[in-house]
Protein backbone atom coordinates (compact mmCIF):
# COMPACT_ATOMS: atom_id res chain seq x y z
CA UNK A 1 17.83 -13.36 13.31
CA UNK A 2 14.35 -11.05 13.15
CA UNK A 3 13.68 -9.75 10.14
CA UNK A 4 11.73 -6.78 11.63
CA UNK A 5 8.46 -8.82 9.51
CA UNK A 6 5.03 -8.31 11.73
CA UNK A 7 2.17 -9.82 10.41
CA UNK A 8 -1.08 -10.39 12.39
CA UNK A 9 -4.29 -12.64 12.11
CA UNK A 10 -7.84 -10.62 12.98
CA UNK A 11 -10.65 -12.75 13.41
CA UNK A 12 -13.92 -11.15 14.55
CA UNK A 13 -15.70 -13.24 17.18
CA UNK A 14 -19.06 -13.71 14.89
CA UNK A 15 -18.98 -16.99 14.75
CA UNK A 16 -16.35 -20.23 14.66
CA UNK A 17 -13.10 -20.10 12.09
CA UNK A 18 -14.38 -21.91 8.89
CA UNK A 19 -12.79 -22.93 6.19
CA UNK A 20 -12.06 -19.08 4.17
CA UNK A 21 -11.08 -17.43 8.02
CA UNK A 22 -8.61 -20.59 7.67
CA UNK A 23 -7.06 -19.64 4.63
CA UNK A 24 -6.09 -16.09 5.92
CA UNK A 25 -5.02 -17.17 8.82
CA UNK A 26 -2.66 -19.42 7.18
CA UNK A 27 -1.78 -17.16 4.49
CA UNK A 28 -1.08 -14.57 6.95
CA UNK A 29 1.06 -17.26 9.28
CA UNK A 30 2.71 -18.41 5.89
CA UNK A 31 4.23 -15.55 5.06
CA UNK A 32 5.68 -14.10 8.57
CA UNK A 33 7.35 -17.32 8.65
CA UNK A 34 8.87 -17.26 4.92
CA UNK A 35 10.23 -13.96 5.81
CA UNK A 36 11.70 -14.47 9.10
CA UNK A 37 9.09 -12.63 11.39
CA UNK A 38 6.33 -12.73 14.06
CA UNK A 39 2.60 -13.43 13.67
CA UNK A 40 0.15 -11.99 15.78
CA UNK A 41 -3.59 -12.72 16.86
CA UNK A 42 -6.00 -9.85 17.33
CA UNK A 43 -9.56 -10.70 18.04
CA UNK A 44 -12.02 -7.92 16.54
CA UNK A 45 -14.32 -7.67 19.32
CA UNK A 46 -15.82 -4.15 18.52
CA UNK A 47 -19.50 -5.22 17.78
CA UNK A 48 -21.23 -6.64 20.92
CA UNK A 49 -24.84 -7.37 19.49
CA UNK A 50 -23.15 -9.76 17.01
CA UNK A 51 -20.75 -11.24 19.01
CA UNK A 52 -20.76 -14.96 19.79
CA UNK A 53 -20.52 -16.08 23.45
CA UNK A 54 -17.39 -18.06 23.67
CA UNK A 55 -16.21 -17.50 19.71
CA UNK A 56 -12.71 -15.66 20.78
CA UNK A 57 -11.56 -18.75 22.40
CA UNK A 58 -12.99 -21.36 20.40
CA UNK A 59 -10.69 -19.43 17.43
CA UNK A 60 -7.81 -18.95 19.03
CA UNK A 61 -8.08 -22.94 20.26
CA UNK A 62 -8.70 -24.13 16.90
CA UNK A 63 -5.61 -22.03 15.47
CA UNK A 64 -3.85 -23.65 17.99
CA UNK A 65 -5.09 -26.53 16.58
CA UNK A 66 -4.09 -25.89 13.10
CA UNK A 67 -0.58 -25.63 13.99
CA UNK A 68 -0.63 -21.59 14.63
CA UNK A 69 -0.20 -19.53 17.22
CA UNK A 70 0.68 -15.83 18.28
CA UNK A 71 3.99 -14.74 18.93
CA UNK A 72 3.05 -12.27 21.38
CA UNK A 73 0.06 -12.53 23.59
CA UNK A 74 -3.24 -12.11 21.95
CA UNK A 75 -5.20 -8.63 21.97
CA UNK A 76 -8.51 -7.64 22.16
CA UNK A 77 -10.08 -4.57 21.37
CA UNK A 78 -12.88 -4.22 23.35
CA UNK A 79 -9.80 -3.50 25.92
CA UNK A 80 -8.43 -0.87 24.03
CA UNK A 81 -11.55 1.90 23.56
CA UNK A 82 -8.99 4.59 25.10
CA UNK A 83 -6.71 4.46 22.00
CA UNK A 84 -9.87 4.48 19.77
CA UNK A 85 -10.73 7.48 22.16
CA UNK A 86 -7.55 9.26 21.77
CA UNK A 87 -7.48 8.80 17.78
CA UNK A 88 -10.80 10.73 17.21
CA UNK A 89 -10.07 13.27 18.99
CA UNK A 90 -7.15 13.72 17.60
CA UNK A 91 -9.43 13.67 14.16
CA UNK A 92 -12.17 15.93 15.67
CA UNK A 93 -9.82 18.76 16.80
CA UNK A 94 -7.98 19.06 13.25
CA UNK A 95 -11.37 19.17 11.70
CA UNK A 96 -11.09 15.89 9.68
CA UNK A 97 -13.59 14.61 11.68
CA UNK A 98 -17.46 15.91 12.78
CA UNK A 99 -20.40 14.26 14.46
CA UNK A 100 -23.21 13.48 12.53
CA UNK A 101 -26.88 12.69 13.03
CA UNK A 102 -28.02 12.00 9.60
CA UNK A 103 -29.77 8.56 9.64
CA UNK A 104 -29.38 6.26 7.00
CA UNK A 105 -33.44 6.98 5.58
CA UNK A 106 -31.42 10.60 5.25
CA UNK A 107 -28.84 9.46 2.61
CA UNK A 108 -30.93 9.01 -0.71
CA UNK A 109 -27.51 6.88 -2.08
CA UNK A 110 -26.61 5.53 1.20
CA UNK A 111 -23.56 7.69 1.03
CA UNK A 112 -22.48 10.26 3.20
CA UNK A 113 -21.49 13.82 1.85
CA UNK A 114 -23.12 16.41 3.91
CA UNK A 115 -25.53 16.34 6.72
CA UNK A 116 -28.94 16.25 5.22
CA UNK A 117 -30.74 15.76 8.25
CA UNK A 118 -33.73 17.49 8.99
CA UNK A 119 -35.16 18.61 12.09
CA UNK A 120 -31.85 17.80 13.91
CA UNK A 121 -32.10 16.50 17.12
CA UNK A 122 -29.12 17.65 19.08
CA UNK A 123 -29.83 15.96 22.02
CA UNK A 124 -29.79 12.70 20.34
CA UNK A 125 -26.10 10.64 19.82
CA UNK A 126 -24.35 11.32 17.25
CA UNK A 127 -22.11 8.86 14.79
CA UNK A 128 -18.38 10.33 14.39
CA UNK A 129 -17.68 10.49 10.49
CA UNK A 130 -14.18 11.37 8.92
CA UNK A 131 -14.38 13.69 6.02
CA UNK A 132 -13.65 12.17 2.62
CA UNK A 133 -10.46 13.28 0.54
CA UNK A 134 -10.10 15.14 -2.59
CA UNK A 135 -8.91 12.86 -5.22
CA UNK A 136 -8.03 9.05 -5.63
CA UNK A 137 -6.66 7.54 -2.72
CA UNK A 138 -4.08 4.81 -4.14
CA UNK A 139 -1.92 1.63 -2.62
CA UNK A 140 0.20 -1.10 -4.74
CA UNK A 141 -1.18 -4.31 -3.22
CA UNK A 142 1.27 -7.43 -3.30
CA UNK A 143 -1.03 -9.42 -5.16
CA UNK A 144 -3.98 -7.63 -6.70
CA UNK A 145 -1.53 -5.01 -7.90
CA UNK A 146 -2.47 -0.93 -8.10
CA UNK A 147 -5.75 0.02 -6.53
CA UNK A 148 -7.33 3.12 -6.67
CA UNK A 149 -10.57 4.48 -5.16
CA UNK A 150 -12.69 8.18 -5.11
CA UNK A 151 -14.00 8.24 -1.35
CA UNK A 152 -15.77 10.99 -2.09
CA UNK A 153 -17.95 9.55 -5.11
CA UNK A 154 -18.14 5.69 -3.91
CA UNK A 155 -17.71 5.93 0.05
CA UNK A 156 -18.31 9.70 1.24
CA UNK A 157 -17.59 10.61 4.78
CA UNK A 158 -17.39 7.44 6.55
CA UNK A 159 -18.54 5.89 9.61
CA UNK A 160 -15.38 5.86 12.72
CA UNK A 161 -17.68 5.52 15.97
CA UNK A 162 -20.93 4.62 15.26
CA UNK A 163 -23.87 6.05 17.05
CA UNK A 164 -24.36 3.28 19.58
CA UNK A 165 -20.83 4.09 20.93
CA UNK A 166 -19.18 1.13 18.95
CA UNK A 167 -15.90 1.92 17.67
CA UNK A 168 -15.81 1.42 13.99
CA UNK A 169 -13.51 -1.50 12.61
CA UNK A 170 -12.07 1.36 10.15
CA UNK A 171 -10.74 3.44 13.09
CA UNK A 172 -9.69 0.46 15.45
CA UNK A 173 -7.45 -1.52 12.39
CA UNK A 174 -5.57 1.42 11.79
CA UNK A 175 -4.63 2.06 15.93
CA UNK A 176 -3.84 -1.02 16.44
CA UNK A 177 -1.99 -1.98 13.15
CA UNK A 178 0.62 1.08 14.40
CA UNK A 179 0.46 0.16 17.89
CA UNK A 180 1.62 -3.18 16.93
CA UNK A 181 4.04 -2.47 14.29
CA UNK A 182 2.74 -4.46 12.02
CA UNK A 183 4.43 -3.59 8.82
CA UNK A 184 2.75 -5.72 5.93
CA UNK A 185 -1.37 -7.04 6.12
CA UNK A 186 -2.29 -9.81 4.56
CA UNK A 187 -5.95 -10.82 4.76
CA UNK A 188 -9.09 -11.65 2.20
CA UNK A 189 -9.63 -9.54 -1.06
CA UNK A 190 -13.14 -8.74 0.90
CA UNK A 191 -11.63 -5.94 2.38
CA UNK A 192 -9.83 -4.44 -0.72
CA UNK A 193 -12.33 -1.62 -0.94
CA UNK A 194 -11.38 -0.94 3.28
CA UNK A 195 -7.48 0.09 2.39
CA UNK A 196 -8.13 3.15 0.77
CA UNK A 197 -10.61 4.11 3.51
CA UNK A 198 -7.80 3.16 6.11
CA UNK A 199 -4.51 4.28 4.70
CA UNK A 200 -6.67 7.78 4.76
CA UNK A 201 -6.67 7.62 8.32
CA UNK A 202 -3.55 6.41 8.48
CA UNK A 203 -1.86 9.86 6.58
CA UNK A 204 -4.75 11.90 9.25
CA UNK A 205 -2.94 10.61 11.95
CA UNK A 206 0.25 10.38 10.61
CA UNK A 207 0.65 6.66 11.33
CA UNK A 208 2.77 4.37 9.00
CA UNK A 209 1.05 2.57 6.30
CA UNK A 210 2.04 -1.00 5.96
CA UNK A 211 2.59 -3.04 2.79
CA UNK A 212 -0.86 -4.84 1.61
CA UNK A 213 -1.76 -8.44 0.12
CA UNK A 214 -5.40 -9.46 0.10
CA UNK A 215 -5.96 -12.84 -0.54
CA UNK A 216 -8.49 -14.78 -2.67
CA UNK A 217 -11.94 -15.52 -1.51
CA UNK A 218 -12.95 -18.96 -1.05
CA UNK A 219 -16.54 -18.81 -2.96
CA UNK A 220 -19.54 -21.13 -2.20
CA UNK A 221 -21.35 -22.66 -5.77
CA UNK A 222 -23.70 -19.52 -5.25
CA UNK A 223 -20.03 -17.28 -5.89
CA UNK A 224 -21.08 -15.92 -1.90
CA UNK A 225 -18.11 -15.54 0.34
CA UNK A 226 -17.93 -18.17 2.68
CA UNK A 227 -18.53 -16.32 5.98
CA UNK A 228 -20.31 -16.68 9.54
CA UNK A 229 -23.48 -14.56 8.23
CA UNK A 230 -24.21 -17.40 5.30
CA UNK A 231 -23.52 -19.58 8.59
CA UNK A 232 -20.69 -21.20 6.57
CA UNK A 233 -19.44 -24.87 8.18
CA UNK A 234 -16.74 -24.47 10.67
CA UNK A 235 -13.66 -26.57 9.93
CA UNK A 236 -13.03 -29.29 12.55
CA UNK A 237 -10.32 -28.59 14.66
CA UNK A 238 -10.39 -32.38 16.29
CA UNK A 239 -9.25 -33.52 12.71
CA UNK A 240 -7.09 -30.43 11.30
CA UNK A 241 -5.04 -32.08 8.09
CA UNK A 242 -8.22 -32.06 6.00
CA UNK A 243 -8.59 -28.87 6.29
CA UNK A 244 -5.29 -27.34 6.65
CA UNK A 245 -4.03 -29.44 3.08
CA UNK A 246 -7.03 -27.96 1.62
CA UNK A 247 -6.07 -24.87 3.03
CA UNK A 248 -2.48 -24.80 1.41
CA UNK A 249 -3.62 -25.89 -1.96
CA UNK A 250 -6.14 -23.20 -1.86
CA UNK A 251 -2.60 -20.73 -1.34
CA UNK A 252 -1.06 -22.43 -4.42
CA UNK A 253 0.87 -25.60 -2.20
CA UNK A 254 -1.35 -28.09 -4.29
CA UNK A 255 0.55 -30.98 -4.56
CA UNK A 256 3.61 -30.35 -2.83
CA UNK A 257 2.90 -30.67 0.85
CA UNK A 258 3.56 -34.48 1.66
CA UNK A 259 -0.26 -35.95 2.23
CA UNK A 260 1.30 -38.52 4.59
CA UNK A 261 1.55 -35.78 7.24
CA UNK A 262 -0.41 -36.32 10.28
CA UNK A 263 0.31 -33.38 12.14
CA UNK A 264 0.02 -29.80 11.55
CA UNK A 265 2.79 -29.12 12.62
CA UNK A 266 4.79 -31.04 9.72
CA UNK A 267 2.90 -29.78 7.07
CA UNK A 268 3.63 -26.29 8.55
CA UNK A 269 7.33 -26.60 8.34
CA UNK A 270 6.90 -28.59 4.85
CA UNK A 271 4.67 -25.39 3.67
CA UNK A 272 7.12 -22.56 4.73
CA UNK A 273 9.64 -22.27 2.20
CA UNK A 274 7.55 -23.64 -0.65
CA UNK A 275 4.84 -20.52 0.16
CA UNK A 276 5.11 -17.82 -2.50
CA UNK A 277 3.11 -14.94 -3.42
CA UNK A 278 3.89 -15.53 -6.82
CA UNK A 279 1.94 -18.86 -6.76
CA UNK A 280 -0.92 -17.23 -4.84
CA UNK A 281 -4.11 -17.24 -7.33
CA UNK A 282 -4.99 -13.95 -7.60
CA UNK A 283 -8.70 -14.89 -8.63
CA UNK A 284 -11.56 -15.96 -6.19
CA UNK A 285 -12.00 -19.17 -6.26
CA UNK A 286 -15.41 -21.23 -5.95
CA UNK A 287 -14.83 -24.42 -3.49
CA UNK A 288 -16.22 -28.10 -4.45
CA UNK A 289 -18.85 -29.53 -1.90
């Protein structure tokens, strides 16, 4: 029977899944299946300039590849800009939102916490910030336990439609994490410092906050996040089980998924009820060549 568990899987169409996008994507698929619920695929396609041509299928083929796919059909949000639309408006007319026309040369700190700029040109586009809160903002994350942050002293008003017209990943997570029901996140500790920015907009809007668990980052021997800006190696999704067993001992599976599988889909069903948060490191961890 459904639990009533949504998880979901955001990859941003940068670049092809390597190895660290792997690991939340099968953390993420992991743990909707230990608890009974669906997974869900939502490509991040917010940012045209960097944008890959043909990296939104090549993911979603090599997750297929890897043994995971959505339960529901996958969404994009470059085809939902009339939510985004509808949010900040909904910001701008209680006043928790303003536009904005500082430039970043206009921010001695880099952070936003009045408009400084001078000689204002009003005809020029303006960026959309949300005002910061009084206060900590605070979550209990599943694995990286109580986090706190001041928006006002480390992030200031912050960016929700950036001047170009792009909807800002902040704004878009948050829509579409409602929209979808998605009731618990789990994704890479990169983005620990994003909840409290989010779950801000999420009491603005009075949207439900889901339950949090940021996984550990898989670290190159510099200690740099492997990512698609340090061009890190896709994995190969012609020849998955490297990867994927890697992939599960990385989640704390080391040594008891059967290395005789040959198909993902084995290993998958092997990994399901062995997966536990509890044997999740909670450190980032640097990966061998």
């Amino acid at each position: 029977m459904p639990s009533g568990y949504r998880g979901r899987f955001a990859p941003s169409p940068t670049g092809d899944l390597h190895f660290g996008s792997l690991v939340a994507a099968l953390g993420s698929w992991l743990r909707a299946r230990a608890r009974g619920g669906a997974w869900l695929v939502r490509v991040e396609d917010l940012d045209p300039p960097r944008e890959i041509e043909g990296a939104a299928r090549r993911i979603i083929d090599a997750l297929a590849a890897f043994g995971m796919t959505s339960d529901e059909p996958v969404v994009h949000q470059s085809d939902r800009s009339a939510m985004y639309a509808d949010a900040a408006a909904r910001l701008l007319a209680s006043g928790a939102a303003f536009e904005c026309r500082c430039s970043r040369s206009d921010l001695a700190d880099g952070i936003h916490r009045q408009c400084v700029a001078r000689g204002r040109d009003f005809t020029r586009a303006a960026a959309l910030r949300v005002r910061w809160p009084e206060g900590e903002t605070c979550f209990d994350g599943l694995l990286q336990g109580r986090r706190c942050q001041n928006l006002a002293r480390d992030v200031g008003d912050f960016v929700v439609r950036r001047v170009e017209g792009y909807w800002a990943y902040q704004l878009a997570v948050v829509v579409d994490d409602a929209a979808q029901g998605i009731t618990e996140v789990v994704r890479g500790a990169d983005l620990l410092d994003s909840t409290p920015r989010q779950i801000h907009l999420q009491r603005l809007l009075g949207l439900p906050t889901p339950t949090y668990a940021h996984l550990p980052l898989a670290l190159d021997r510099e200690r740099r996040k492997l990512s698609k800006q340090l061009a890190s190696a896709p994995v190969d999704p012609r020849d998955p089980m490297p990867a994927l067993r890697r992939a599960a001992a990385f989640l704390g599976i080391e040594g008891a998924v059967d290395a005789d599988d040959t198909r993902p889909g084995a290993l998958l069903d092997r990994a399901v009820p062995l997966f536990d948060l509890d044997r999740v490191p909670r450190a980032d961890r640097t990966l061998d060549a």
